[in-house]
PDB file of N, CA and C in Angstrom:
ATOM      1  N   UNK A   1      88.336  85.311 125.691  1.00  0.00           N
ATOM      2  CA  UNK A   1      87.310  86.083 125.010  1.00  0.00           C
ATOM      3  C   UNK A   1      87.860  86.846 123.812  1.00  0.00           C
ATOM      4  N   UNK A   2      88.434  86.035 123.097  1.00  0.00           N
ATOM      5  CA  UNK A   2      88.844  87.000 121.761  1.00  0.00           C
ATOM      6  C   UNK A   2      88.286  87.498 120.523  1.00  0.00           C
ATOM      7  N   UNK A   3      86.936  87.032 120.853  1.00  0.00           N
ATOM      8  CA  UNK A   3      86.167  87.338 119.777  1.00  0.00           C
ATOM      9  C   UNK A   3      85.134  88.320 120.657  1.00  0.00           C
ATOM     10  N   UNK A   4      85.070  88.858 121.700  1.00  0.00           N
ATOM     11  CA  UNK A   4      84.822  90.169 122.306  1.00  0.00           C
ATOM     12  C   UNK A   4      84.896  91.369 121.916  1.00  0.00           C
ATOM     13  N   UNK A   5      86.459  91.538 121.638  1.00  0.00           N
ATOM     14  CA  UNK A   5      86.743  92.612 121.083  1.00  0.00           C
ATOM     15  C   UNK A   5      86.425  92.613 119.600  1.00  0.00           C
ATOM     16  N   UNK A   6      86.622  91.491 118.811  1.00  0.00           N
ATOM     17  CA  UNK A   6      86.144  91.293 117.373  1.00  0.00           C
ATOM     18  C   UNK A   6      84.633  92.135 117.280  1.00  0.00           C
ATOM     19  N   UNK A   7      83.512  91.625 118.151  1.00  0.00           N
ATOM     20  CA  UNK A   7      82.539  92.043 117.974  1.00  0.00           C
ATOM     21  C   UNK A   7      82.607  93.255 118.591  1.00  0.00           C
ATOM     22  N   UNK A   8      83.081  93.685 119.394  1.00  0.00           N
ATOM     23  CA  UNK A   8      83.205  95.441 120.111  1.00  0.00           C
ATOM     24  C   UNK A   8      83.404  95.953 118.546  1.00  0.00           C
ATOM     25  N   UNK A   9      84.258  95.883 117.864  1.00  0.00           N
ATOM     26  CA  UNK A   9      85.383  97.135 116.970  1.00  0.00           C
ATOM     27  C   UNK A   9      84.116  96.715 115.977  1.00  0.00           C
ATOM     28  N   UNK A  10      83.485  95.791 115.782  1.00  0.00           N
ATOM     29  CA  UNK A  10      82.836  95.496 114.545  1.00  0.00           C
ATOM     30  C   UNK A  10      81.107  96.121 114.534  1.00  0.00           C
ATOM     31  N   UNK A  11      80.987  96.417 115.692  1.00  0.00           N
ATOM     32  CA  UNK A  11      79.807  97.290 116.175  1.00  0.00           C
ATOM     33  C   UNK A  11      79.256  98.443 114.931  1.00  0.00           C
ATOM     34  N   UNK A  12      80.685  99.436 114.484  1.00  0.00           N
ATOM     35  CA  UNK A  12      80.619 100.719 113.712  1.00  0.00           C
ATOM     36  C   UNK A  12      80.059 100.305 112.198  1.00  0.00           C
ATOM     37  N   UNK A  13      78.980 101.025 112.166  1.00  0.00           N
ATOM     38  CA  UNK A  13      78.429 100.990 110.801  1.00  0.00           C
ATOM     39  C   UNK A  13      79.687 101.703 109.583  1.00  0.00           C
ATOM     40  N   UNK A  14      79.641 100.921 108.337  1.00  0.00           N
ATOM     41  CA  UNK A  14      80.500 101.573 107.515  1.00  0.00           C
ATOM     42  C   UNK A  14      80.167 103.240 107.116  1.00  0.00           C
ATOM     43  N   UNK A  15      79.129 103.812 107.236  1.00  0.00           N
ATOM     44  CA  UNK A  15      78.668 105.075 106.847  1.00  0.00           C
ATOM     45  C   UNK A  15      79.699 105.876 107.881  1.00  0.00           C
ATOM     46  N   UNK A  16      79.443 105.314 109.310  1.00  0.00           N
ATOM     47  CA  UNK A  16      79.964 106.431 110.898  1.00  0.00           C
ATOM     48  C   UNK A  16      81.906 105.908 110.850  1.00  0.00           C
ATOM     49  N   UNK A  17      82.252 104.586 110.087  1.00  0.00           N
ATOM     50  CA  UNK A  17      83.588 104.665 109.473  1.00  0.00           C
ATOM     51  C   UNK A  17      84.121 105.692 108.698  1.00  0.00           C
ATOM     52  N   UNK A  18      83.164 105.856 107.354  1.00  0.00           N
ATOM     53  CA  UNK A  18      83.589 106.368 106.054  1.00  0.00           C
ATOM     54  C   UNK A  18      83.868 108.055 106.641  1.00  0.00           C
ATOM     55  N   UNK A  19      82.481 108.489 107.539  1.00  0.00           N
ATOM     56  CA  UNK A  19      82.408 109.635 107.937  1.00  0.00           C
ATOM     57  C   UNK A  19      83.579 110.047 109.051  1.00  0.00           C
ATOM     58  N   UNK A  20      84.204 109.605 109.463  1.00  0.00           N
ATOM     59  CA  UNK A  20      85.492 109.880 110.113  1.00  0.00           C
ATOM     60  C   UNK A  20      86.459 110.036 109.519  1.00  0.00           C
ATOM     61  N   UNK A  21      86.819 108.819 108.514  1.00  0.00           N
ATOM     62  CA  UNK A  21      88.110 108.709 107.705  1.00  0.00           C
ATOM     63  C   UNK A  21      87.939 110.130 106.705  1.00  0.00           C
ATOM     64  N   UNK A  22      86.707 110.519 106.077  1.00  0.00           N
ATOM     65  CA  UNK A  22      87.088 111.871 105.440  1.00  0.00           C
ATOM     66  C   UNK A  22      87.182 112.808 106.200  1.00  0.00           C
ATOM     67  N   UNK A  23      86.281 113.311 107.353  1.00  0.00           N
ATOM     68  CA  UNK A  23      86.750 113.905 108.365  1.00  0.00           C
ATOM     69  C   UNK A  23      88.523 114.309 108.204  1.00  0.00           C
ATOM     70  N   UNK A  24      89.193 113.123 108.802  1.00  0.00           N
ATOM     71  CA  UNK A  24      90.374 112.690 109.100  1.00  0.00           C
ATOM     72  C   UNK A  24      91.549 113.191 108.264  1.00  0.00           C
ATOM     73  N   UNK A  25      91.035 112.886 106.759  1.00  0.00           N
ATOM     74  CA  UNK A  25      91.220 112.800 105.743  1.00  0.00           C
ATOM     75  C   UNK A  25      91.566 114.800 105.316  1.00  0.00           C
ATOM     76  N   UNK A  26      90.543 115.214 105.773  1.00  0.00           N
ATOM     77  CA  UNK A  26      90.053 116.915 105.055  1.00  0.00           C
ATOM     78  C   UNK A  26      91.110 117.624 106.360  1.00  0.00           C
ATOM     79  N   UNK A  27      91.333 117.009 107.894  1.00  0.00           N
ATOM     80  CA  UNK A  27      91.955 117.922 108.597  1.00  0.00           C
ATOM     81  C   UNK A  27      93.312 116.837 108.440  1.00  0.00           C
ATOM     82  N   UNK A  28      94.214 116.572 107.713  1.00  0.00           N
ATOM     83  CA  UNK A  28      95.620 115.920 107.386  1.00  0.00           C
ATOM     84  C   UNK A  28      95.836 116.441 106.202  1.00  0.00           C
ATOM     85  N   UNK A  29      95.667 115.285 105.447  1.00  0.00           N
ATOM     86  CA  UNK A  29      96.069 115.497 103.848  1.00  0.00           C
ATOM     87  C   UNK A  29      95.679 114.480 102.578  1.00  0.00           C
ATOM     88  N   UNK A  30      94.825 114.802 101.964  1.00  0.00           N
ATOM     89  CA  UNK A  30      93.654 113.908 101.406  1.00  0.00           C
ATOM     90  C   UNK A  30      94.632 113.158 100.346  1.00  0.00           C
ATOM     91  N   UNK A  31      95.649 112.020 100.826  1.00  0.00           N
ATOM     92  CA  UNK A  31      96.314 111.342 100.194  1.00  0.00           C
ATOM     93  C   UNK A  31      96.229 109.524  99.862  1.00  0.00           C
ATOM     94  N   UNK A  32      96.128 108.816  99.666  1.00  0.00           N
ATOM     95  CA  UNK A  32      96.004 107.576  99.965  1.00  0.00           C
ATOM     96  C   UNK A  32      96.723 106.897 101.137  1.00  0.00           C
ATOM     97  N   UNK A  33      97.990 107.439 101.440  1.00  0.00           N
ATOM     98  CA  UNK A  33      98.564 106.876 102.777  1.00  0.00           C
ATOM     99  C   UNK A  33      97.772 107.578 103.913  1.00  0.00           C
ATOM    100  N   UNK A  34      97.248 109.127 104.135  1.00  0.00           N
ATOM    101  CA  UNK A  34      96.625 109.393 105.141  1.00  0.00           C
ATOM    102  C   UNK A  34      95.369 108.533 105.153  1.00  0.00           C
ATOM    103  N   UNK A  35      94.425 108.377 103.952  1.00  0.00           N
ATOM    104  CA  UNK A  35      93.403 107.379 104.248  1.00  0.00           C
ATOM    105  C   UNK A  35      93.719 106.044 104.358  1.00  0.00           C
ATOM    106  N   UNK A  36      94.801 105.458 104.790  1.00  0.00           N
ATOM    107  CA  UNK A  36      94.967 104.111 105.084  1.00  0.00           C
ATOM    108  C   UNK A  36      95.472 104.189 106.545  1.00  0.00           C
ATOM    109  N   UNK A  37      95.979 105.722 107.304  1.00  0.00           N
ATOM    110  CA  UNK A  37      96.405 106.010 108.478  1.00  0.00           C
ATOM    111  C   UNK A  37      95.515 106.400 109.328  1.00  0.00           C
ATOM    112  N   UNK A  38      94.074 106.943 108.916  1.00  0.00           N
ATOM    113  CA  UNK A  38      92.911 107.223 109.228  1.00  0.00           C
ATOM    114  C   UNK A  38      91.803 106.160 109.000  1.00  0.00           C
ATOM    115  N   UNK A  39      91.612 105.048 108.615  1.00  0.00           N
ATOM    116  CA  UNK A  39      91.545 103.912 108.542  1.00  0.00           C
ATOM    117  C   UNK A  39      91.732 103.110 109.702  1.00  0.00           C
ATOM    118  N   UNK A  40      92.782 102.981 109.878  1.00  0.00           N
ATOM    119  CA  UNK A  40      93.648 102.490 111.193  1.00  0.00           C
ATOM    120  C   UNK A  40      93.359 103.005 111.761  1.00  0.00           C
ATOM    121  N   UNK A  41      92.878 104.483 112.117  1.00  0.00           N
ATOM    122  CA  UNK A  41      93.073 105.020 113.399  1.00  0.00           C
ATOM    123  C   UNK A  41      91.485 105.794 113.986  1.00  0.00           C
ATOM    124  N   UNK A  42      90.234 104.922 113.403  1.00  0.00           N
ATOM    125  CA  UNK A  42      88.834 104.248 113.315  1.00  0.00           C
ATOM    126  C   UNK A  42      88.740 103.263 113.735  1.00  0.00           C
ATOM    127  N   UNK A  43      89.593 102.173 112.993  1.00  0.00           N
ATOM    128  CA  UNK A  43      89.316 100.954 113.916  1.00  0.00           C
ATOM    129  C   UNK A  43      90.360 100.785 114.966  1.00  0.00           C
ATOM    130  N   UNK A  44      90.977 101.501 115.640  1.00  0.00           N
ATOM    131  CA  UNK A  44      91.797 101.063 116.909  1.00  0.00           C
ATOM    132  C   UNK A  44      91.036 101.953 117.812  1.00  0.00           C
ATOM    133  N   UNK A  45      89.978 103.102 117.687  1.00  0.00           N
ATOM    134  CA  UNK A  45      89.126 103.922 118.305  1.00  0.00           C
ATOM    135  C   UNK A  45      88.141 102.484 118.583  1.00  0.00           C
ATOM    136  N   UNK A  46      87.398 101.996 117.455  1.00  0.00           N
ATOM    137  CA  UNK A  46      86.437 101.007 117.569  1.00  0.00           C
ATOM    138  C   UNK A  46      86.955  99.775 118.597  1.00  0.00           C
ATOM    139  N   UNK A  47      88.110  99.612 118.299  1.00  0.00           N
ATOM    140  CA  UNK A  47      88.312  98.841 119.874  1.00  0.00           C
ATOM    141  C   UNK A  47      88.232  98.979 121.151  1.00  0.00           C
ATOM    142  N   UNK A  48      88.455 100.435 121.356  1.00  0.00           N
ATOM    143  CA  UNK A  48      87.953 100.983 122.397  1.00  0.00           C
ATOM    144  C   UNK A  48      86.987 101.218 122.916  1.00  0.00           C
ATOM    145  N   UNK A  49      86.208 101.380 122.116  1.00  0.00           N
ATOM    146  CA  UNK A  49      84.881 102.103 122.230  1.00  0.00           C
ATOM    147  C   UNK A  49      83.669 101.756 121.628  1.00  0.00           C
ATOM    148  N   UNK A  50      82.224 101.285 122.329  1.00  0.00           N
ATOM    149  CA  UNK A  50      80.827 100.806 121.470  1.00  0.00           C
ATOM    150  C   UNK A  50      80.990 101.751 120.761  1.00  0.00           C
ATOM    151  N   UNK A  51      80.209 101.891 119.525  1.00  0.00           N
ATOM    152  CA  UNK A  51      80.059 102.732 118.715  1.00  0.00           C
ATOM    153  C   UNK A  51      78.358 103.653 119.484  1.00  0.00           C
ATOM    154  N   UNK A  52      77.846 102.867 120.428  1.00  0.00           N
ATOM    155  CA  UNK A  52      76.619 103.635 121.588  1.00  0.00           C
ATOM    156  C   UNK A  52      77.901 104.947 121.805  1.00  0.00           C
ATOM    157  N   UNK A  53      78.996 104.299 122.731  1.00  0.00           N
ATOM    158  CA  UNK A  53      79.431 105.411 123.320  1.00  0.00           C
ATOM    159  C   UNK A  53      80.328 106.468 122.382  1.00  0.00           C
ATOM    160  N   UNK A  54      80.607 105.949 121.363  1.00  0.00           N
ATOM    161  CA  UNK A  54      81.199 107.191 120.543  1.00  0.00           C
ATOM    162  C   UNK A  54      80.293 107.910 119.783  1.00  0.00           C
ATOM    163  N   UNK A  55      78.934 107.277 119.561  1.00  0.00           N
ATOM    164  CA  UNK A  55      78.187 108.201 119.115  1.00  0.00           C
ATOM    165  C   UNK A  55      77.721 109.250 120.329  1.00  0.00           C
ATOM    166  N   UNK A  56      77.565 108.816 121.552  1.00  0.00           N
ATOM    167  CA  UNK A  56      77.719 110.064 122.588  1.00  0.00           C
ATOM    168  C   UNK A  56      78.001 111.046 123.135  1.00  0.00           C
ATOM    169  N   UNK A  57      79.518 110.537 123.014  1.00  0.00           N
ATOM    170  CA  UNK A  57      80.830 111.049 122.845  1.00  0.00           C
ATOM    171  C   UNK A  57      80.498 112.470 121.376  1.00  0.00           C
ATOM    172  N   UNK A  58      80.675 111.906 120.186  1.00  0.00           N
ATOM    173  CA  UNK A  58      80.184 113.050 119.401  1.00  0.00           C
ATOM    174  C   UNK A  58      79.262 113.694 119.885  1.00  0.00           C
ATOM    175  N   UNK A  59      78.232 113.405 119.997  1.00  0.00           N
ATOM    176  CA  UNK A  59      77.296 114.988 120.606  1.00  0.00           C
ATOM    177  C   UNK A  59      77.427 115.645 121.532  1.00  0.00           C
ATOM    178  N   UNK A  60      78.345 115.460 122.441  1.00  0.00           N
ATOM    179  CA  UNK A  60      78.899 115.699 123.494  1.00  0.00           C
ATOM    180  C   UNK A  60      79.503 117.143 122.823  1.00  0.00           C
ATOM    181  N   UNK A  61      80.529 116.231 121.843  1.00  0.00           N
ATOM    182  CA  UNK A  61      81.600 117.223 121.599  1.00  0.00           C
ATOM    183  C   UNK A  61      80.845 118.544 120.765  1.00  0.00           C
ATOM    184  N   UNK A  62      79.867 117.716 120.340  1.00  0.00           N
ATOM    185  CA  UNK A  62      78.856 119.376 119.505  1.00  0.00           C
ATOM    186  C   UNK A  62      78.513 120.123 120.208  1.00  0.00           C
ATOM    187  N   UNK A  63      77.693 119.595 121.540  1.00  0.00           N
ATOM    188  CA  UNK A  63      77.154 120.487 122.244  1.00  0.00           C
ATOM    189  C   UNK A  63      77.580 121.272 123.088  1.00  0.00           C
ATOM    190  N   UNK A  64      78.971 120.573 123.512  1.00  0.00           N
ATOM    191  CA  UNK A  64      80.070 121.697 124.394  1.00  0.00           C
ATOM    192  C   UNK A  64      80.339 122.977 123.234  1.00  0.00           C
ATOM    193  N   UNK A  65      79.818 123.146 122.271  1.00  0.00           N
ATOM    194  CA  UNK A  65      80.550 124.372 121.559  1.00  0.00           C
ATOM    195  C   UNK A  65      78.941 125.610 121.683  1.00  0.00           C
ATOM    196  N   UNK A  66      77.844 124.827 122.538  1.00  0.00           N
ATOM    197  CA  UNK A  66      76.586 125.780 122.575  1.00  0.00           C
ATOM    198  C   UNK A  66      76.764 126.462 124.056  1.00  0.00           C
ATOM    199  N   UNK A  67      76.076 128.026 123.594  1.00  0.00           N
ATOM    200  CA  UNK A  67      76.383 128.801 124.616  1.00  0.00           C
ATOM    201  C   UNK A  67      75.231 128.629 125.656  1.00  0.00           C
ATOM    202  N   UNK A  68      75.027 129.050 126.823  1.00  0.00           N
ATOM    203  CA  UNK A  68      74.360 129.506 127.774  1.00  0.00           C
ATOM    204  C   UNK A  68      74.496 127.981 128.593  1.00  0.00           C
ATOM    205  N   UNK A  69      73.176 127.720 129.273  1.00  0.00           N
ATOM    206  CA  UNK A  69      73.270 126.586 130.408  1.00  0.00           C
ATOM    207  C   UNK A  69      73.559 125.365 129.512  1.00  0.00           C
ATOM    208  N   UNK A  70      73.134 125.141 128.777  1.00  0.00           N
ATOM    209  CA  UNK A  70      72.686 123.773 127.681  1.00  0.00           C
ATOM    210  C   UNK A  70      74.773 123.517 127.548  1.00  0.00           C
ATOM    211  N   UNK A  71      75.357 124.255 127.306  1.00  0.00           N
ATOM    212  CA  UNK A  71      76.817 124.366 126.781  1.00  0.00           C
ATOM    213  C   UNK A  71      77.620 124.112 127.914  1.00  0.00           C
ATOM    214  N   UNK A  72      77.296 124.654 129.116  1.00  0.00           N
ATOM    215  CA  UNK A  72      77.647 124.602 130.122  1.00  0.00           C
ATOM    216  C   UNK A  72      77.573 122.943 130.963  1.00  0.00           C
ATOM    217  N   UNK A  73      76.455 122.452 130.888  1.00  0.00           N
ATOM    218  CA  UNK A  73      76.241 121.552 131.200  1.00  0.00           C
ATOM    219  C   UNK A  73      76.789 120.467 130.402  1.00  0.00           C
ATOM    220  N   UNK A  74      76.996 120.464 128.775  1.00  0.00           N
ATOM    221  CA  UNK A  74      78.125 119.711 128.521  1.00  0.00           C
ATOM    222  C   UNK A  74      79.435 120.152 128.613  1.00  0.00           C
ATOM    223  N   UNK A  75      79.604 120.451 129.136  1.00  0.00           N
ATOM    224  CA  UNK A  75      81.353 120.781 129.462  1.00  0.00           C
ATOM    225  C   UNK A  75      81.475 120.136 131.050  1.00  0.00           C
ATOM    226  N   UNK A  76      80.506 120.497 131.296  1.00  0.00           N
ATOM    227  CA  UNK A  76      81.153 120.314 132.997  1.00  0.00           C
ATOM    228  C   UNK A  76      80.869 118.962 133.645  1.00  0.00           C
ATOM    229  N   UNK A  77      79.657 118.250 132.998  1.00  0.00           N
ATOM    230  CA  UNK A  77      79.076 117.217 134.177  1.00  0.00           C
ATOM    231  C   UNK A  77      80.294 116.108 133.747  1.00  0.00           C
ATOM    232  N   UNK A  78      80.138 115.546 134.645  1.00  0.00           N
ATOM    233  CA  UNK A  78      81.196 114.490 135.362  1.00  0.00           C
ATOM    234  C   UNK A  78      81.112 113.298 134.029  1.00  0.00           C
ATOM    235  N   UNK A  79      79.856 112.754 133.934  1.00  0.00           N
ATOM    236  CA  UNK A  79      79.827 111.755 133.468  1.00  0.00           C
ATOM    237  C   UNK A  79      79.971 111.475 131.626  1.00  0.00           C
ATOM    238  N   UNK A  80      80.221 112.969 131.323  1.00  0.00           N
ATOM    239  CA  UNK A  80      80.584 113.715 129.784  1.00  0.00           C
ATOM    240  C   UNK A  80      81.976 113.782 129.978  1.00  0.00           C
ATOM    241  N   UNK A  81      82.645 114.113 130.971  1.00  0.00           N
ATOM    242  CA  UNK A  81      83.798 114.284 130.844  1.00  0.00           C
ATOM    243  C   UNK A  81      84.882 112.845 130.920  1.00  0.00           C
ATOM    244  N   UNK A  82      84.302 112.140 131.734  1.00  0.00           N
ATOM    245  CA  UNK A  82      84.771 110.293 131.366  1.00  0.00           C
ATOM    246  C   UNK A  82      84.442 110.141 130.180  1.00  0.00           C
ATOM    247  N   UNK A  83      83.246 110.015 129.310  1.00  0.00           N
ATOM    248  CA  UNK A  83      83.157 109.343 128.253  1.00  0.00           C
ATOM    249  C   UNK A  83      84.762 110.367 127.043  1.00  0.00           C
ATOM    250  N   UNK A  84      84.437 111.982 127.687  1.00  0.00           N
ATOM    251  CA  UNK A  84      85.643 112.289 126.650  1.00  0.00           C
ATOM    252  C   UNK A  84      87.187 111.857 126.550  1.00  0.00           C
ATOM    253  N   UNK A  85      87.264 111.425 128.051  1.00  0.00           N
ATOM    254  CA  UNK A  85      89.056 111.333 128.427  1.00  0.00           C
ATOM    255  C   UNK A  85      88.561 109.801 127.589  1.00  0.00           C
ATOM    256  N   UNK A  86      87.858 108.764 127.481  1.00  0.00           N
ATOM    257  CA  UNK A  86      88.433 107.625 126.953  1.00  0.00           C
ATOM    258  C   UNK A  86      88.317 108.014 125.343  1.00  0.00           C
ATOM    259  N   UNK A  87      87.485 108.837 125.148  1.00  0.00           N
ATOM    260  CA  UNK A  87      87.667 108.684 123.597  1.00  0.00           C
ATOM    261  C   UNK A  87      89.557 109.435 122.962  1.00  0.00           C
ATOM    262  N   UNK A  88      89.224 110.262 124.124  1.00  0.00           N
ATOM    263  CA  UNK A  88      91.221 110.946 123.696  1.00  0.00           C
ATOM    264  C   UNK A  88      91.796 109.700 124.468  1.00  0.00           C
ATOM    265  N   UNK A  89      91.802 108.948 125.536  1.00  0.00           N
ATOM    266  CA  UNK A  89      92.575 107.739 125.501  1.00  0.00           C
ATOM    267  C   UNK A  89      92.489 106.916 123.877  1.00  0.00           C
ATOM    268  N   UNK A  90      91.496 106.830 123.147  1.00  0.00           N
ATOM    269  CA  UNK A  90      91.653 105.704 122.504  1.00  0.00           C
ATOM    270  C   UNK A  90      92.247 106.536 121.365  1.00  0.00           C
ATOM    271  N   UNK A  91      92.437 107.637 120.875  1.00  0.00           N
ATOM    272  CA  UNK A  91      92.625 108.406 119.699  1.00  0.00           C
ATOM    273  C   UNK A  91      94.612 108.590 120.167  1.00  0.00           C
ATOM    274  N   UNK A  92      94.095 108.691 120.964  1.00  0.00           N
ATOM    275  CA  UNK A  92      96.242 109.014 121.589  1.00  0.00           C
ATOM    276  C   UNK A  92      96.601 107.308 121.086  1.00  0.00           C
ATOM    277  N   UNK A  93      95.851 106.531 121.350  1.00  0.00           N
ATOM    278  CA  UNK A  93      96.279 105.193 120.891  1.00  0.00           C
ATOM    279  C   UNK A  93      96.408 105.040 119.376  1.00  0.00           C
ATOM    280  N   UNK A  94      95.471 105.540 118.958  1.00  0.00           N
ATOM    281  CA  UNK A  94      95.375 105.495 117.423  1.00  0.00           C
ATOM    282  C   UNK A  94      96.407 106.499 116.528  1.00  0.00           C
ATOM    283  N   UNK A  95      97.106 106.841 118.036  1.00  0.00           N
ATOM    284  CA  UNK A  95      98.125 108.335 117.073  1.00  0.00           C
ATOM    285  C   UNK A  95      99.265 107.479 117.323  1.00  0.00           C
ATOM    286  N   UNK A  96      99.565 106.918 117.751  1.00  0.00           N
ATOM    287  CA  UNK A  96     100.915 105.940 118.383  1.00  0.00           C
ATOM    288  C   UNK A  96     100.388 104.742 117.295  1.00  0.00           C
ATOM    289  N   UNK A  97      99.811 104.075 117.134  1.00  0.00           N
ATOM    290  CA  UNK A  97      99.850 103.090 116.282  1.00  0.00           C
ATOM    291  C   UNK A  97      99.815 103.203 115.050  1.00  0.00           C
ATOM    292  N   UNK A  98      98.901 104.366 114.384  1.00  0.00           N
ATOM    293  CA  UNK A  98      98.564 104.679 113.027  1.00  0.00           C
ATOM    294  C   UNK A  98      99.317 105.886 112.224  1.00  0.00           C
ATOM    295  N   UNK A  99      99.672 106.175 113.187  1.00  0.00           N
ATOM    296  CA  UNK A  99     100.455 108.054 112.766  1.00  0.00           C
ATOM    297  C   UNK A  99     101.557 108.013 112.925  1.00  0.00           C
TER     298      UNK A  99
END
């Protein structure tokens, strides 16, 4: 099945690419080698991960920063906290390969 993963990583729209790599880009160092290291380290996330579940994954991570029950409830439930350990699995990957 090697064209599985082809179509997994190829899922990410170029906009939810571009919007990471500057991301990436603004917390490193807005150089041409960091955007070719942040680059890389988008699409070795995209191998990991539908772009369904990393867009999840992001709101996840927004909404754990809201206070009262709503904040609470993303931080704690079970099934928020798997989707986060694989996205830091796939980003620890992308720091070993790209960084």
């Amino acid at each position: 099945l090697p064209f599985a993963t082809s179509s997994l990583a190829n899922d990410y729209p170029t906009e939810a690419r571009v919007d990471y790599v500057l991301g990436c880009m603004a917390a490193n160092d807005n150089s041409y080698l960091t955007m070719r290291k942040c680059s890389c380290s988008i699409d070795v996330i995209a191998e990991h991960l539908s772009y369904e579940t990393y867009e999840q994954v992001e709101v996840v991570l927004g909404m754990q920063d809201q206070r009262g029950e709503l904040g609470v409830l993303f931080r704690t439930e079970r099934g928020m906290q798997d989707q986060l350990r694989a996205l830091r699995l796939a980003q620890a990957d992308a720091n070993l390969r790209c960084f």
